[in-house]
N, C-alpha and C. Protein backbone atom coordinates (compact mmCIF):
# COMPACT_ATOMS: atom_id res chain seq x y z
N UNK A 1 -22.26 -16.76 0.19
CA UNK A 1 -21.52 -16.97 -1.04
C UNK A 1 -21.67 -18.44 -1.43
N UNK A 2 -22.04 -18.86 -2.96
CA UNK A 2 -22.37 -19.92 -3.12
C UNK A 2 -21.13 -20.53 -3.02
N UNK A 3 -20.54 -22.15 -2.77
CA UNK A 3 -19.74 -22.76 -2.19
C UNK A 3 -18.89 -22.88 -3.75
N UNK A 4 -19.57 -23.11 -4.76
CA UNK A 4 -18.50 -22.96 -6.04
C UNK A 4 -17.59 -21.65 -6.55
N UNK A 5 -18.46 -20.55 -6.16
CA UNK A 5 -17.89 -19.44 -6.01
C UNK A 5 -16.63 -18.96 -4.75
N UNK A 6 -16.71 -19.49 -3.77
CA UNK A 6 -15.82 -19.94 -2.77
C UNK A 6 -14.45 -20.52 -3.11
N UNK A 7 -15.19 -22.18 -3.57
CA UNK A 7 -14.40 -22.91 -3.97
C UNK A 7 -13.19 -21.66 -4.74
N UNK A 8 -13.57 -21.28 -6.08
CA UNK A 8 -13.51 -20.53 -7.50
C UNK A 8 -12.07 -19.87 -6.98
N UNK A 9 -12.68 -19.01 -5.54
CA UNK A 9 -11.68 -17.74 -5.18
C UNK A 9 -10.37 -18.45 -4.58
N UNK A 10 -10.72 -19.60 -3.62
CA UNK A 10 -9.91 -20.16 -3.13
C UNK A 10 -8.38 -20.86 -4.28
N UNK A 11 -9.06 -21.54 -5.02
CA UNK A 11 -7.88 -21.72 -6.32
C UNK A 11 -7.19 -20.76 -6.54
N UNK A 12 -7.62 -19.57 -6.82
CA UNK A 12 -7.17 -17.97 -7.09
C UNK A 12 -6.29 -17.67 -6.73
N UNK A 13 -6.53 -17.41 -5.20
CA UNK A 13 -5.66 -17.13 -4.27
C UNK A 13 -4.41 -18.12 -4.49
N UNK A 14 -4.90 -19.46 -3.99
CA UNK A 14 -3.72 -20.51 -4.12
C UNK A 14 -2.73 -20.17 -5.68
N UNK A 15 -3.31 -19.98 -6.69
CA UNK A 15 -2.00 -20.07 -7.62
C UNK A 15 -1.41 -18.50 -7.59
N UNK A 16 -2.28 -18.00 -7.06
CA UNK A 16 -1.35 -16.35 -6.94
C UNK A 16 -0.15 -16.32 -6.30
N UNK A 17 -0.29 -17.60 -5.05
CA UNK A 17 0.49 -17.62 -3.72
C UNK A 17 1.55 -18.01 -4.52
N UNK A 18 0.92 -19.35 -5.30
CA UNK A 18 2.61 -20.28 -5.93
C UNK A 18 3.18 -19.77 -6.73
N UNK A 19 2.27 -18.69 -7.36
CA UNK A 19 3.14 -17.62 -8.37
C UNK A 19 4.63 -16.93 -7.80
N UNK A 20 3.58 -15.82 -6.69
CA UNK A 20 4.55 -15.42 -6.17
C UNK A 20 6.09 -15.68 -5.63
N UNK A 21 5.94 -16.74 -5.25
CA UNK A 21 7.18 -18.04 -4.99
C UNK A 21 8.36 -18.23 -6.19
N UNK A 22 7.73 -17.63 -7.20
CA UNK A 22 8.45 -18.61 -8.41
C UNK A 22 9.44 -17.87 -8.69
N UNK A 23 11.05 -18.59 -9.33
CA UNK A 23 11.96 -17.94 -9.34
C UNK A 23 12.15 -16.67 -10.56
N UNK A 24 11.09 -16.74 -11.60
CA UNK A 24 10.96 -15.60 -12.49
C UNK A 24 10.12 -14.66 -11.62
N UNK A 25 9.54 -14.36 -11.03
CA UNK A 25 9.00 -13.46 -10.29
C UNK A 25 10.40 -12.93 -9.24
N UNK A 26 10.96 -13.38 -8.42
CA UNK A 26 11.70 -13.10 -7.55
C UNK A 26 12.86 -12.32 -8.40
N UNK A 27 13.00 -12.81 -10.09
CA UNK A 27 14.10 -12.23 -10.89
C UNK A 27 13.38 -10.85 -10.80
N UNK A 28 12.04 -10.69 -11.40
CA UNK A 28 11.59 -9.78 -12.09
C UNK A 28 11.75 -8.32 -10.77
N UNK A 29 11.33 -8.98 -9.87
CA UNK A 29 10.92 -8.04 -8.50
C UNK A 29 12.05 -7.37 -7.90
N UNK A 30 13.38 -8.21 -7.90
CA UNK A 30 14.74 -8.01 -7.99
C UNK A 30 15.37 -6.09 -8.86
N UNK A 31 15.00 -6.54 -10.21
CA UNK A 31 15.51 -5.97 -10.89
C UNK A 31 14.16 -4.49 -11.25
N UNK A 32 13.41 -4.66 -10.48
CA UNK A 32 12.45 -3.05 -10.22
C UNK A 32 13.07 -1.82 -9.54
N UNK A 33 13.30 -0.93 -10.07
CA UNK A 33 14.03 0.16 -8.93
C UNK A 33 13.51 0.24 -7.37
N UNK A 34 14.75 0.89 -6.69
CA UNK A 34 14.20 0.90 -5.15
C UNK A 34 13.21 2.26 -5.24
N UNK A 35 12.49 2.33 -4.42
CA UNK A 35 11.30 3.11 -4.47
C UNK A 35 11.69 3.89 -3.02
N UNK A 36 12.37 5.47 -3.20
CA UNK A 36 13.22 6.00 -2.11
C UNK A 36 12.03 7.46 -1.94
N UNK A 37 12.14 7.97 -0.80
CA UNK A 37 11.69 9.25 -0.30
C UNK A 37 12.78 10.30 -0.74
N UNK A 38 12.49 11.49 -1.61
CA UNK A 38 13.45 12.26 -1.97
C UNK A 38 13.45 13.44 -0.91
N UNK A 39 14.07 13.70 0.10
CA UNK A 39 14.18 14.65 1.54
C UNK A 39 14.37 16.06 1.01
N UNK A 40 14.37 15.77 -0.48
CA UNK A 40 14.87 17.68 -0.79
C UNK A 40 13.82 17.78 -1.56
N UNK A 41 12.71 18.17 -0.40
CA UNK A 41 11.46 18.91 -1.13
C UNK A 41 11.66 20.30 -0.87
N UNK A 42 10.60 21.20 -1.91
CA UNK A 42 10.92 22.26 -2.21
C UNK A 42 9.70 22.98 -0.63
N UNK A 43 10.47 23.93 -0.07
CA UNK A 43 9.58 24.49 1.09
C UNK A 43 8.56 24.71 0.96
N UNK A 44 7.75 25.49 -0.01
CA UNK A 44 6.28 25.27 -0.22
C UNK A 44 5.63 23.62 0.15
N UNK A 45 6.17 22.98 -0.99
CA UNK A 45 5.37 21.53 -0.98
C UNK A 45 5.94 20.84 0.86
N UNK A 46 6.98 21.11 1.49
CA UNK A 46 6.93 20.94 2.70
C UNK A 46 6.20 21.27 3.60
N UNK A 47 5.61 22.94 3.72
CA UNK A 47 4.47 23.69 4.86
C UNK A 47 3.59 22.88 4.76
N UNK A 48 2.84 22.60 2.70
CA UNK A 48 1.49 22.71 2.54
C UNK A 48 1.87 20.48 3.31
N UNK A 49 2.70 19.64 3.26
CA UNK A 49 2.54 18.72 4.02
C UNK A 49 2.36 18.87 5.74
N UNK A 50 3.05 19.78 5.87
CA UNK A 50 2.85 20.11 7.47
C UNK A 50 1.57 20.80 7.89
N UNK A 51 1.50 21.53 6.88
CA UNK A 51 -0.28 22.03 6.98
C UNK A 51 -1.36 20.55 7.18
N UNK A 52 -1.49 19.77 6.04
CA UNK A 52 -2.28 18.74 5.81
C UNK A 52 -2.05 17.42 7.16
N UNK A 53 -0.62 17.77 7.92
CA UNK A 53 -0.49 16.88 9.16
C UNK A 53 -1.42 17.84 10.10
N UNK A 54 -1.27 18.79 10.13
CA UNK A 54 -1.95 19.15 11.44
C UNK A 54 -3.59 18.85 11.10
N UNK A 55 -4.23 19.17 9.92
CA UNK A 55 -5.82 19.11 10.04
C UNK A 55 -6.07 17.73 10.17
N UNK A 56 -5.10 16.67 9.67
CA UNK A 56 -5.30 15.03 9.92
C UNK A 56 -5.73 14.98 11.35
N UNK A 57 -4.39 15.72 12.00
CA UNK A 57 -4.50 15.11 13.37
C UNK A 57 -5.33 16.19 14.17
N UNK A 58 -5.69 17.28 14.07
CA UNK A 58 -7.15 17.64 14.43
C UNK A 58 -8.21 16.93 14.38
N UNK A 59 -8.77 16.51 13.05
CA UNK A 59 -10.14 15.90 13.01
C UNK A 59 -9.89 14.51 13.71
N UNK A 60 -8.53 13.85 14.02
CA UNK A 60 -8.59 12.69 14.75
C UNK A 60 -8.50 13.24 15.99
N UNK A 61 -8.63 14.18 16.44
CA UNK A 61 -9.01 13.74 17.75
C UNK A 61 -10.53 14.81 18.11
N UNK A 62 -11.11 15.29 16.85
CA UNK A 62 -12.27 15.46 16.72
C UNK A 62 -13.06 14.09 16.82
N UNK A 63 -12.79 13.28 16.22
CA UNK A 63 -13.17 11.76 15.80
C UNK A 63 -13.56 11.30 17.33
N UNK A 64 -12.39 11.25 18.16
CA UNK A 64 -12.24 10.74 19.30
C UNK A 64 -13.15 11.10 20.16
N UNK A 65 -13.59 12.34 20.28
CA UNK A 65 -14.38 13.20 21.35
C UNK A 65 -16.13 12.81 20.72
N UNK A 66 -15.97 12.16 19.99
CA UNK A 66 -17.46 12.03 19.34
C UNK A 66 -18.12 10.66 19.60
């Protein structure tokens, strides 16, 4: 990577960081709803998740044996 392009990203990063810091951001992030798991799923959409856990964890330990 050419060293100005480097340089380029590095600034980037840095004012993203000091962004983040800043007290209008911390207002804004504050006042976003909480982002909750709703536990009253409907039994279908529950199996077909318990379905999709088991083939996960099949092919991982298909993965494993390979």
């Amino acid at each position: 990577m050419a060293k100005e392009q480097r340089e380029s990203r590095e600034r980037l990063a840095k004012d993203i960081r000091r962004q983040i810091g800043t007290q209008a951001n911390a207002t804004f992030l504050r006042r976003l709803p909480v982002f909750a798991i709703n536990d009253e799923l409907p039994d279908e959409l529950n199996a077909l998740l318990g379905q999709l856990d088991k083939v996960e964890r099949s092919e991982g330990r298909d993965r494993n044996r390979a």
